[in-house]
Every structure is written in structure tokens, then in C-alpha cells.
N, C-alpha and C. Protein backbone atom coordinates (compact mmCIF):
# COMPACT_ATOMS: atom_id res chain seq x y z
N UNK A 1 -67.68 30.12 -11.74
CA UNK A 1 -66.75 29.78 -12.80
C UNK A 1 -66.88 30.75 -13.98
N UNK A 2 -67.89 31.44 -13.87
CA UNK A 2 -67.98 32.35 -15.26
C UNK A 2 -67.34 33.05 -15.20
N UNK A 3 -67.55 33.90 -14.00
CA UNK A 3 -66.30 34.96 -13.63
C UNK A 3 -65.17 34.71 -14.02
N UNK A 4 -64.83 34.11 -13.60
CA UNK A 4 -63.23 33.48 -13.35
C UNK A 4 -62.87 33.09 -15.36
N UNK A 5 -63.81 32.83 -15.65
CA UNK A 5 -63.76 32.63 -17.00
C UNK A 5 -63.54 33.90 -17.61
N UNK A 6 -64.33 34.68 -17.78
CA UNK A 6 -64.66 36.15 -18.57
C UNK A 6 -63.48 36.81 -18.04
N UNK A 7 -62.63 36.88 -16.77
CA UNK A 7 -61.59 37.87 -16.08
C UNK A 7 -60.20 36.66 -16.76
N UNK A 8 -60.24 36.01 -16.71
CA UNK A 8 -59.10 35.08 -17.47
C UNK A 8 -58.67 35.42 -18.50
N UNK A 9 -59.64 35.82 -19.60
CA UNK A 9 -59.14 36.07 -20.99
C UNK A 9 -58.50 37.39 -21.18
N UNK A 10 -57.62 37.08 -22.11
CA UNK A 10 -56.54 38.13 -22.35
C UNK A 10 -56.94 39.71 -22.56
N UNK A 11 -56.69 40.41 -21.89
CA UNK A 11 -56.68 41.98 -21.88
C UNK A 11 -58.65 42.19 -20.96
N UNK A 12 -58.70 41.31 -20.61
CA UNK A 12 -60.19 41.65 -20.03
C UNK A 12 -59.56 42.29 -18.53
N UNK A 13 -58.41 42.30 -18.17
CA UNK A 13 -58.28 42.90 -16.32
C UNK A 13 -57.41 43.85 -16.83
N UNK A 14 -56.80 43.77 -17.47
CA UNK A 14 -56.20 45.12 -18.14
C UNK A 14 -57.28 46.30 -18.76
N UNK A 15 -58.14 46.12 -19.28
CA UNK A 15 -59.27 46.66 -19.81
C UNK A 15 -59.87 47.16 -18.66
N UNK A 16 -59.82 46.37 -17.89
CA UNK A 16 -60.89 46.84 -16.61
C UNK A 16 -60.13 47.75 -15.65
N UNK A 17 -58.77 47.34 -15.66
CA UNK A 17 -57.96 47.82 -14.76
C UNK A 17 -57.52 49.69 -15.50
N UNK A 18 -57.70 49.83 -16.67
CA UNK A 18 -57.73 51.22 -17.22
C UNK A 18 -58.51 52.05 -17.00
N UNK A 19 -59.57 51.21 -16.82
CA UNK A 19 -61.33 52.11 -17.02
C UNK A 19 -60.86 52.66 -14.94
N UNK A 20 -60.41 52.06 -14.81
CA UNK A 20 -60.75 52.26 -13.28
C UNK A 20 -61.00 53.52 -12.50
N UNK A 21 -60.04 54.34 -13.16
CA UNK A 21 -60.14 55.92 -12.77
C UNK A 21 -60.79 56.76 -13.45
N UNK A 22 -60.90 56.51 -14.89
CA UNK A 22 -61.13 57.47 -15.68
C UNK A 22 -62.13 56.53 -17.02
N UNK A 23 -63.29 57.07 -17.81
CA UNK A 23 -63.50 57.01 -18.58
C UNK A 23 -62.88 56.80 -19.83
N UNK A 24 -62.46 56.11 -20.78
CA UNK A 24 -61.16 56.52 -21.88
C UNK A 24 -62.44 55.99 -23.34
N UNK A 25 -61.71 56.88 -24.70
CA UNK A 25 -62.39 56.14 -25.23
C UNK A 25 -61.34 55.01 -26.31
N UNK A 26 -61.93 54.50 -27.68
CA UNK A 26 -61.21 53.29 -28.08
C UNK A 26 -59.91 53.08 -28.03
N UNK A 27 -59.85 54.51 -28.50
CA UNK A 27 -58.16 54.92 -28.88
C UNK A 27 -57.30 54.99 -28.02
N UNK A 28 -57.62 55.68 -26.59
CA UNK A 28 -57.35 55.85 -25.75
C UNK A 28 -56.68 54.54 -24.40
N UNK A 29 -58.08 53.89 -25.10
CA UNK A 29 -57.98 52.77 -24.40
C UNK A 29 -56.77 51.36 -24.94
N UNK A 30 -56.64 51.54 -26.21
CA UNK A 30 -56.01 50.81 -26.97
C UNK A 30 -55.06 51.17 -26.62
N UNK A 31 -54.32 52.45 -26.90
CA UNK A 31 -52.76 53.10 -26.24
C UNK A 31 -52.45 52.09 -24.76
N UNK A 32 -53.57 53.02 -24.03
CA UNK A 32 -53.25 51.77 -22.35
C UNK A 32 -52.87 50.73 -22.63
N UNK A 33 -53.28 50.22 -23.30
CA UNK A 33 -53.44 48.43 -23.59
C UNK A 33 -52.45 48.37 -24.33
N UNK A 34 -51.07 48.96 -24.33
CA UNK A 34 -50.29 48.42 -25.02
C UNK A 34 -50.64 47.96 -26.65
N UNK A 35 -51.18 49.15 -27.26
CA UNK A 35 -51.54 48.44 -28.74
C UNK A 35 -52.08 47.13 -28.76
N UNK A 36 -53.44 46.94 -28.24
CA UNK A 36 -54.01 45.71 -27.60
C UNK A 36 -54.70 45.79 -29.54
N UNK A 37 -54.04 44.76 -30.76
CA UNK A 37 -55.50 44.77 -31.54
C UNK A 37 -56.96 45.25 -31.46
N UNK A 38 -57.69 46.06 -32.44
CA UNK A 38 -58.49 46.81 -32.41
C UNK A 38 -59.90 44.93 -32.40
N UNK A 39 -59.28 44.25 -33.35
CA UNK A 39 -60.73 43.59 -33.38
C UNK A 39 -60.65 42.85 -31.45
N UNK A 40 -59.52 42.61 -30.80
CA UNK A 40 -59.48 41.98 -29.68
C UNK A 40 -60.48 42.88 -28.90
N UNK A 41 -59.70 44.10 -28.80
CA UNK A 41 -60.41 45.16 -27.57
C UNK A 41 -61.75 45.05 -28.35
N UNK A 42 -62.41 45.04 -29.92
CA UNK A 42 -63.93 45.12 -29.50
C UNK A 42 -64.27 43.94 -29.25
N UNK A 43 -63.90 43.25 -29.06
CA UNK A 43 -64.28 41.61 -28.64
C UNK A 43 -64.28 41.97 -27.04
N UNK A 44 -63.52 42.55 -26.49
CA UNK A 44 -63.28 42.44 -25.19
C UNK A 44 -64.53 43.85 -24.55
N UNK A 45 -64.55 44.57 -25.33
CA UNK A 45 -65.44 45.25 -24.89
C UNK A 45 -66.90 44.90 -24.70
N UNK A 46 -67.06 44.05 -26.25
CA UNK A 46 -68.25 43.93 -26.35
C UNK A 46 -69.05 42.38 -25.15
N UNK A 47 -67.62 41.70 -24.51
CA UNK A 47 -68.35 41.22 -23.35
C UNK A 47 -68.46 41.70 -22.33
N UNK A 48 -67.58 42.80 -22.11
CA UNK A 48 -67.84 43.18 -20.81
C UNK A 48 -69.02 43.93 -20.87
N UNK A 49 -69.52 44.63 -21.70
CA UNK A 49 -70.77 45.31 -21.87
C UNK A 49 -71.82 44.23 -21.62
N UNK A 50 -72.10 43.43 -22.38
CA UNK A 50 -72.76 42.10 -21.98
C UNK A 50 -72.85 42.03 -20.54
N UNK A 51 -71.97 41.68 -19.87
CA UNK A 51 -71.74 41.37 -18.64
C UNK A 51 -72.01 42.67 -17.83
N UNK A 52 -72.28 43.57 -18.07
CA UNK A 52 -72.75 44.71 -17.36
C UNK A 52 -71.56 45.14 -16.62
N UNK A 53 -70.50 45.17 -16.71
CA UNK A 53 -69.44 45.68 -16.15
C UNK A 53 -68.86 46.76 -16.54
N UNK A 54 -68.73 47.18 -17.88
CA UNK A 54 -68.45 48.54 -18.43
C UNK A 54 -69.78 49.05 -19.58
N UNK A 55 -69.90 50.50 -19.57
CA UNK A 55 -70.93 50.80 -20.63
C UNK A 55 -70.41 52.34 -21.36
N UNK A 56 -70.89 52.28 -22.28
CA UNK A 56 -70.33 53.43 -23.11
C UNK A 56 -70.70 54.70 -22.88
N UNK A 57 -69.73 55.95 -22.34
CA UNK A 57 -70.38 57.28 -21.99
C UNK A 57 -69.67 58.31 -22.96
N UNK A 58 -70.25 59.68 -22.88
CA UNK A 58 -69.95 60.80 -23.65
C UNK A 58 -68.46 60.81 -23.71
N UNK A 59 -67.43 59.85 -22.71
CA UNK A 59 -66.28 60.29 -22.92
C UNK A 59 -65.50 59.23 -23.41
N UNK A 60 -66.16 58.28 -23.51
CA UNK A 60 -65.91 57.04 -23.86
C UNK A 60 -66.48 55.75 -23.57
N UNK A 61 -65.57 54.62 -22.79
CA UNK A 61 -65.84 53.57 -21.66
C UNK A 61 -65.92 53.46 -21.00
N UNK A 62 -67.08 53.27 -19.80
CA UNK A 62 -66.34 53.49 -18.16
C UNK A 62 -66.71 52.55 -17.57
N UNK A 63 -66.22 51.91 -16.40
CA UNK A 63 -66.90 50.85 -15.33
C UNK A 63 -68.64 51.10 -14.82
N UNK A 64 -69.04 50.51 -14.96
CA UNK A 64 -70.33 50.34 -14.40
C UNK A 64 -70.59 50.58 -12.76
N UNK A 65 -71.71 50.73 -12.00
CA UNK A 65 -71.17 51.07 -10.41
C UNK A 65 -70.77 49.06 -10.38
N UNK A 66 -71.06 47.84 -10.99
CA UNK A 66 -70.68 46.85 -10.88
C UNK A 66 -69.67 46.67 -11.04
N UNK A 67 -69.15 47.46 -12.28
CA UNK A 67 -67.73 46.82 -12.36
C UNK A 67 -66.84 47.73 -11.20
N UNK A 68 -67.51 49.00 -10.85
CA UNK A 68 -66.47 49.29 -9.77
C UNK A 68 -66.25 48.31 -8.61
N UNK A 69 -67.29 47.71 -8.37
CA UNK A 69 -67.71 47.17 -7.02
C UNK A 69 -66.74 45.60 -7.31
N UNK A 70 -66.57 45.33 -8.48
CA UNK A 70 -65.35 44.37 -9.01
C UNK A 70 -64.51 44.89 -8.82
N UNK A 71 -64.04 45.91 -9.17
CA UNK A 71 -62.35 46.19 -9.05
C UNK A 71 -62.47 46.32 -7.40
N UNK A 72 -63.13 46.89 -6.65
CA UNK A 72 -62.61 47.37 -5.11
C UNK A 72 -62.63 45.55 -4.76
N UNK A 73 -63.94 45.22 -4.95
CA UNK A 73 -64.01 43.81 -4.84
C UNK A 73 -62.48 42.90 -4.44
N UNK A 74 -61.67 42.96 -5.65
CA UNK A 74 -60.55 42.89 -6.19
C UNK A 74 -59.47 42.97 -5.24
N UNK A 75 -59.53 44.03 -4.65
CA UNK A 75 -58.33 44.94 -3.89
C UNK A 75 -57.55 43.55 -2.66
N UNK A 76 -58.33 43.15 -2.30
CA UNK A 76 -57.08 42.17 -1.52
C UNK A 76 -56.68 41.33 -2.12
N UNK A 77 -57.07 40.78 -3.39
CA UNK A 77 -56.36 40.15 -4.09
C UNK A 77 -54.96 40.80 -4.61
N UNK A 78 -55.30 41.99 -5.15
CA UNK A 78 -53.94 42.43 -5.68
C UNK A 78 -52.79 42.66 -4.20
N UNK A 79 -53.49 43.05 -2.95
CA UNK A 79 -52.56 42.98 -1.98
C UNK A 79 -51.95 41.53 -1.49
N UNK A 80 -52.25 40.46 -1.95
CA UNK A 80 -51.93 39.32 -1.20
C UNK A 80 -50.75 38.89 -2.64
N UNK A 81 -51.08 39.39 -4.06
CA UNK A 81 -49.98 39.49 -4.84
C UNK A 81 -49.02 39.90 -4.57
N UNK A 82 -49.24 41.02 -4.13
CA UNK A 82 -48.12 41.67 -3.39
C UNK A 82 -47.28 41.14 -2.96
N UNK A 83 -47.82 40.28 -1.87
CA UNK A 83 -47.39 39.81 -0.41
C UNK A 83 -46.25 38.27 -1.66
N UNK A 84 -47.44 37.92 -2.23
CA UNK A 84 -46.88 36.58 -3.04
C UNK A 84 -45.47 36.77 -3.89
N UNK A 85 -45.51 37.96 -4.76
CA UNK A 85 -44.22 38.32 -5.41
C UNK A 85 -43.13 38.37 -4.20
N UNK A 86 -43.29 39.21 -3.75
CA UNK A 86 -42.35 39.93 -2.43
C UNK A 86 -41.93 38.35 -2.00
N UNK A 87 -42.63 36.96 -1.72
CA UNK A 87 -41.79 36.14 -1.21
C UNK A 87 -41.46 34.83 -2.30
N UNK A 88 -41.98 35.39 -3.30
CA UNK A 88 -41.04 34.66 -4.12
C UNK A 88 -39.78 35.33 -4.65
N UNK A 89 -39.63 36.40 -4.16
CA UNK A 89 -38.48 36.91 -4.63
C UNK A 89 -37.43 37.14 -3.46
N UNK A 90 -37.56 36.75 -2.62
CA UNK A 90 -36.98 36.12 -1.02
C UNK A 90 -35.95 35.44 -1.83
């Protein structure tokens, strides 16, 4: 349930979902995020750091090898979305 807790709140899979390829740093990351509020994203940063999922590098933010292993983790979920949009839109 924690999981499911901490990935629930607003801009935490978006956050995660940026870092995914690339390192970014605040600014950078904020742009992605759709002008995500600066005090939100450090709120949002500062749990995922907690949570060992992202940590701060020379180029910015990046996924942790955990949080990668979350996002691939991830991957059939976003394919069964897929599958879910596609037949609600049947």
C-alpha cells in the first residue's frame, strides 16, 4: 500500500516518468512537468529521494538503478492501458 500511496500523488509518475531517459535538472524538470509548482516538485522530489528511487547527479535528477527497475517494472501496466483506452473507445 505504500507504493501505491507514494505513485498516487500528483506529479510523482510524471516526475518519474521524465527522469526515465535522461537525467534533467529542477528547471528542466519543471518545464516537463508542465510548470508543475516549484514548492510541489521539491516536495515531490524530496520523497522520492527518501524512497530511494531518484538521487541527485552532476546533471541533475536521475532514477536510481530502483527506480529504473520501477519504471520497466511498470511496462505492462502501461501496455494493458493501452489495451484499456483502445476498448473504451470501441
Amino acid at each position: 500500500m505504500a507504493t501505491f500511496d507514494l505513485l498516487g500523488r500528483r506529479w510523482t509518475m510524471r516526475i518519474l516518468w521524465e527522469l526515465r531517459a535522461k537525467p534533467l535538472n529542477f528547471r528542466a524538470l519543471q518545464a516537463a512537468c508542465d510548470e508543475v509548482s516549484p514548492s510541489v516538485l521539491n516536495r515531490r522530489l524530496k520523497e522520492l529521494r527518501v524512497s530511494l528511487l531518484i538521487a541527485p547527479e552532476a546533471e541533475g535528477y536521475a532514477l536510481t538503478p530502483l527506480g529504473q527497475r520501477l519504471m520497466q517494472d511498470l511496462d505492462p501496466l502501461r501496455d494493458w492501458s493501452k489495451s484499456w483506452a483502445d476498448a473504451l473507445s470501441s
